[in-house]
Every structure is written in C-alpha cells, then in structure tokens.
Protein backbone atom coordinates (compact mmCIF):
# COMPACT_ATOMS: atom_id res chain seq x y z
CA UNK A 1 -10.55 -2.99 10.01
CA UNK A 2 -7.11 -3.93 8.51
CA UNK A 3 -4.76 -1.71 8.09
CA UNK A 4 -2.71 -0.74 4.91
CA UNK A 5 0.29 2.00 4.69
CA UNK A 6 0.86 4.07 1.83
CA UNK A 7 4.94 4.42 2.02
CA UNK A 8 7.06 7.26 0.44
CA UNK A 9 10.86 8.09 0.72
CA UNK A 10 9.61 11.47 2.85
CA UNK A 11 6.14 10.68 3.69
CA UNK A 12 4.71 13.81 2.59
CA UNK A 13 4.50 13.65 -1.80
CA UNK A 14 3.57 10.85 -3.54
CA UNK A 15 2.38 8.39 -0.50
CA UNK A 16 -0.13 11.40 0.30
CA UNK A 17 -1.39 11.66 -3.38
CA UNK A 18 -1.55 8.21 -3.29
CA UNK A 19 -3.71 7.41 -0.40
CA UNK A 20 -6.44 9.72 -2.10
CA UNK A 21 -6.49 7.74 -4.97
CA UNK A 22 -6.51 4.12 -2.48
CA UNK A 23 -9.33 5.67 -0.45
CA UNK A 24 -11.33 6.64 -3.75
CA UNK A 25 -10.98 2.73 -4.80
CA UNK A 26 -11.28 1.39 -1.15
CA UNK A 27 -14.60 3.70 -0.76
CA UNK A 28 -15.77 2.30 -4.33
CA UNK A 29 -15.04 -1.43 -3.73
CA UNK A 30 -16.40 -1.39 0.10
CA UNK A 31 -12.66 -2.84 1.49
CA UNK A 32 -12.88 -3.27 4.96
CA UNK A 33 -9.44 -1.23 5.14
CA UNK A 34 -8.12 1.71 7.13
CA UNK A 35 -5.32 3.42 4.79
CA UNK A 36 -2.28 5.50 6.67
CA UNK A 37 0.46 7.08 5.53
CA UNK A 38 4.28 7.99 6.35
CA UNK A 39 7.71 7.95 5.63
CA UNK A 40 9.64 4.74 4.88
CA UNK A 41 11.01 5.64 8.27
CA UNK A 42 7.87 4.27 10.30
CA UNK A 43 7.34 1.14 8.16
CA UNK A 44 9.47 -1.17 10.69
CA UNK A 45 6.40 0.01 13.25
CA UNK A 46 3.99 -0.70 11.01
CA UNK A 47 1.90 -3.15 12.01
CA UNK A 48 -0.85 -3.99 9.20
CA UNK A 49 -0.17 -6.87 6.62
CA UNK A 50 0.28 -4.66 3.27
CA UNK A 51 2.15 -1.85 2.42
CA UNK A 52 1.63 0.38 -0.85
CA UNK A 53 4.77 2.13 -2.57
CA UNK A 54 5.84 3.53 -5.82
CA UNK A 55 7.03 0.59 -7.87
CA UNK A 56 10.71 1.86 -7.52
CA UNK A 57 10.51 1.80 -3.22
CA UNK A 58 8.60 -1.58 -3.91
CA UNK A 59 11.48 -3.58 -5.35
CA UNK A 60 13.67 -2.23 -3.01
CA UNK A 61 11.58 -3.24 -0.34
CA UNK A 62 11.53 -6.41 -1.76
CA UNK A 63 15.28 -6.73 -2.43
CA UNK A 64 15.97 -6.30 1.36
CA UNK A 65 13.99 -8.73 2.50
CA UNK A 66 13.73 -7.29 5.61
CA UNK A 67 9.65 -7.29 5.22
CA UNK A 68 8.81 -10.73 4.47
CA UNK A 69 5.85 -11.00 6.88
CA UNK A 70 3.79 -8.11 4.57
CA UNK A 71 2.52 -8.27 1.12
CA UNK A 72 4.41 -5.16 -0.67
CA UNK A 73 2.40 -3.65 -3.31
CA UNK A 74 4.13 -1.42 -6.02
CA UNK A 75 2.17 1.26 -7.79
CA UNK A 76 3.48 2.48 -11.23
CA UNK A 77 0.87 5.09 -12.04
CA UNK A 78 -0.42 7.05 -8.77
CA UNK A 79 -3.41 8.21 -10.52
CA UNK A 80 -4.47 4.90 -12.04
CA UNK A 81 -7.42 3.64 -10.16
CA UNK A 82 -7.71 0.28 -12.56
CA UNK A 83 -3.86 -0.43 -11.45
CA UNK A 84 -4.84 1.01 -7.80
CA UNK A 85 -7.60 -1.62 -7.26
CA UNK A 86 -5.97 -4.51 -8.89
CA UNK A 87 -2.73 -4.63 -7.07
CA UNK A 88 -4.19 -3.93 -3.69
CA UNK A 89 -6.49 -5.93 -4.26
CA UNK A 90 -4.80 -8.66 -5.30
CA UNK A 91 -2.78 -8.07 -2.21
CA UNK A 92 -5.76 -7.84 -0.08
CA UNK A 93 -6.49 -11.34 -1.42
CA UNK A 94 -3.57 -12.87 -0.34
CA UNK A 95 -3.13 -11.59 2.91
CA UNK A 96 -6.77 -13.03 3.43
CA UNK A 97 -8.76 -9.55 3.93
CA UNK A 98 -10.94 -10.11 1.16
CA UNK A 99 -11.92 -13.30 -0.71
C-alpha cells in the first residue's frame, strides 16, 4: 500500500475535508493507496511518493524545491471528485502506483 498525504497549512481544515473526498475516489477507483493527513509541518517526515495540497500550498511547494523526490498534487476545488481523481491519479501514474 503506497502512501499519499493530504497537506494543509494547520493540518486540521481543508487537508481533513479533503482526505474524505480522496478516500471517496480512492474507494471508487480501487487505488492501492493509504491516504494520511497533517500539517505542512510533518511533510519533511513524510515518506510516501505524493503529496495532495490546495493549489495555493502546491505552487509553493513547488517553488521551494525542497520536495523534488515527490509528485505534488494541487487541488483547486476540495469537493470536486472529477478534479480529485484526475490529478491524483495522474500523479499516481507517474510515480508508478498505477498504470
């Protein structure tokens, strides 16, 4: 089982609302995924290839470039299953969990 985070500023808000709406898709589309989420804080111990943010977090995330090793996925719509399942998956693709 490969595991994904579902990242928020405080850990608590969105990332929670979030990983309802990944499990709903992931349960749906039979992903061979376990989904956690946290804080921005615990993404450096993170150790699972993809990592699921707001859109906003996502392009900071990607501006660092402190997290080139994981595919960073950002979410515009938290509620949007159709944008859910095609950016994870799409990420899921790439970092070789499903073909």
């Amino acid at each position: 089982m490969t595991k994904v985070l579902v990242a928020c500023r405080a850990g608590v808000g969105s990332s929670l609302m979030l990983k309802v709406k990944m499990n709903e898709v992931k349960n749906e589309e039979n992903w061979p995924i376990e989904i956690e989420h946290s804080s921005l804080d615990e993404l450096d111990s993170f150790d699972g290839p993809v990592v699921v943010c707001l859109s906003d977090v996502a392009d900071e995330l990607e501006e660092s470039g402190n997290y080139k090793n994981k595919e960073i996925v950002g979410i515009h719509n938290i509620i949007d299953k159709n944008e859910i399942k095609n950016s994870l998956g799409a990420a899921l693709k790439k970092a070789g969990v499903i073909e």
